[in-house]
Protein backbone atom coordinates (compact mmCIF):
# COMPACT_ATOMS: atom_id res chain seq x y z
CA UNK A 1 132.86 136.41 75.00
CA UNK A 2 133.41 136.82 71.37
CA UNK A 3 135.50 134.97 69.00
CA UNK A 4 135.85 137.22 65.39
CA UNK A 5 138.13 135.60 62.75
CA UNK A 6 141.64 134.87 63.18
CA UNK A 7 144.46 132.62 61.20
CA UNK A 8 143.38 129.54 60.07
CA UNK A 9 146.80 127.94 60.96
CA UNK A 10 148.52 127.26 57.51
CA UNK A 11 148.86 129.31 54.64
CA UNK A 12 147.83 132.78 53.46
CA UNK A 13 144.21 132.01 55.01
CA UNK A 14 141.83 133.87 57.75
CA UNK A 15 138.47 133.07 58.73
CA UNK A 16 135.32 135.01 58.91
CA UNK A 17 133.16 133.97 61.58
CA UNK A 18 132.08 135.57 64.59
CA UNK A 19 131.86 133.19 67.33
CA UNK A 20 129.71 133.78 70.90
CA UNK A 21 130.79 131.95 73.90
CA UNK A 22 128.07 132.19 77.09
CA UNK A 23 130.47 132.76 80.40
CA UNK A 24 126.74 131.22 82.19
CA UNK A 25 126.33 127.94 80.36
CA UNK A 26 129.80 127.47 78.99
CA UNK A 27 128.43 126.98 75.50
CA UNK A 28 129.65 128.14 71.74
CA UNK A 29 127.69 129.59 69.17
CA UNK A 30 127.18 131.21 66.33
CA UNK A 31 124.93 134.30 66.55
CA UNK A 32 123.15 135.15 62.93
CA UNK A 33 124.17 137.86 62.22
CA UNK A 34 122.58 141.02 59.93
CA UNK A 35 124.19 143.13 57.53
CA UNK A 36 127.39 143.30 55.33
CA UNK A 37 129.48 140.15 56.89
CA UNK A 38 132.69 141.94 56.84
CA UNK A 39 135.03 139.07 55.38
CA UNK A 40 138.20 137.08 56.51
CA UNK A 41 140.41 138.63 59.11
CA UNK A 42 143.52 138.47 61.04
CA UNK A 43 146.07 140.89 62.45
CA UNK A 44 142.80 142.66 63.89
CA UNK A 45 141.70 144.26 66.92
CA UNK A 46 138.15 144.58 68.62
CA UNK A 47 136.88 147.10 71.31
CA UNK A 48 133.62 147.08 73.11
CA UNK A 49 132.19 150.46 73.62
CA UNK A 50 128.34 150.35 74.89
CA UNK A 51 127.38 147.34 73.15
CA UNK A 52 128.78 148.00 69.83
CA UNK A 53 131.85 145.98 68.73
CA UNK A 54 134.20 147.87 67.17
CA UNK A 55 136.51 145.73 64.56
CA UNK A 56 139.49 146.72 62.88
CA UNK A 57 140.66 144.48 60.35
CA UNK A 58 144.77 144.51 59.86
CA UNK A 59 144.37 142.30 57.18
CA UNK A 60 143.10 138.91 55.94
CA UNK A 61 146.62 137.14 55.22
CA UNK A 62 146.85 137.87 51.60
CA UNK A 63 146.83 141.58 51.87
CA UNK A 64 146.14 144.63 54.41
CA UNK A 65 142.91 146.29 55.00
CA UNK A 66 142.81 148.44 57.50
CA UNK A 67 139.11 148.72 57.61
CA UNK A 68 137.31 149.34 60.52
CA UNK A 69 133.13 147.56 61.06
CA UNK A 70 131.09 148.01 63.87
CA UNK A 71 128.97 145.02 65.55
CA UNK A 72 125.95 145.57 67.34
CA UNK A 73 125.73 142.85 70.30
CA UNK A 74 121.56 143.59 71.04
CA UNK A 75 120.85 143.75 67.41
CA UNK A 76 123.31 141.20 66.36
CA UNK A 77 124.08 143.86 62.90
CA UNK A 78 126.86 144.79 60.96
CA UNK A 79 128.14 147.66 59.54
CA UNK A 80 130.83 149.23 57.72
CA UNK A 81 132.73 152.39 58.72
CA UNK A 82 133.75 154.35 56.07
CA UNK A 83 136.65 157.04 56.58
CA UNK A 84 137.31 159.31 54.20
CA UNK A 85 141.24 160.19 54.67
């Protein structure tokens, strides 16, 4: 199970980190990861397709973003998605 981000509980502030929690050995941790970290986040949403993590970032409590990143689970990498509207 993965943890991405999230409110940090009191102000304008979201957090960044991408958390891994093993449903086997009930233990936390955090998976280094490759590529462009993609930053603070809350108001987001995540869908697993394959084993690609797809993140989109609502924003990051000071302002919206509406980016989306991708997060490879096997390869533990990164990536941005750019959309060109």
């Amino acid at each position: 199970m993965y943890i991405i981000g999230g409110w940090l509980g009191a102000g304008p502030y979201a957090a960044s980190d991408i958390y891994l929690f093993d449903l086997d050995t009930f233990i936390w941790s955090l998976p280094v990861q490759k590529g462009p970290i993609p930053g603070p986040c809350n108001m987001h949403s995540t869908d697993l397709i394959g084993r690609t993590l797809y993140v989109f970032r609502g924003g990051n409590g000071r302002e919206y973003l509406n980016d989306l990143h991708t997060y490879d689970i096997g390869k533990l990498l990164l990536n941005n998605i750019i959309i060109e509207v």
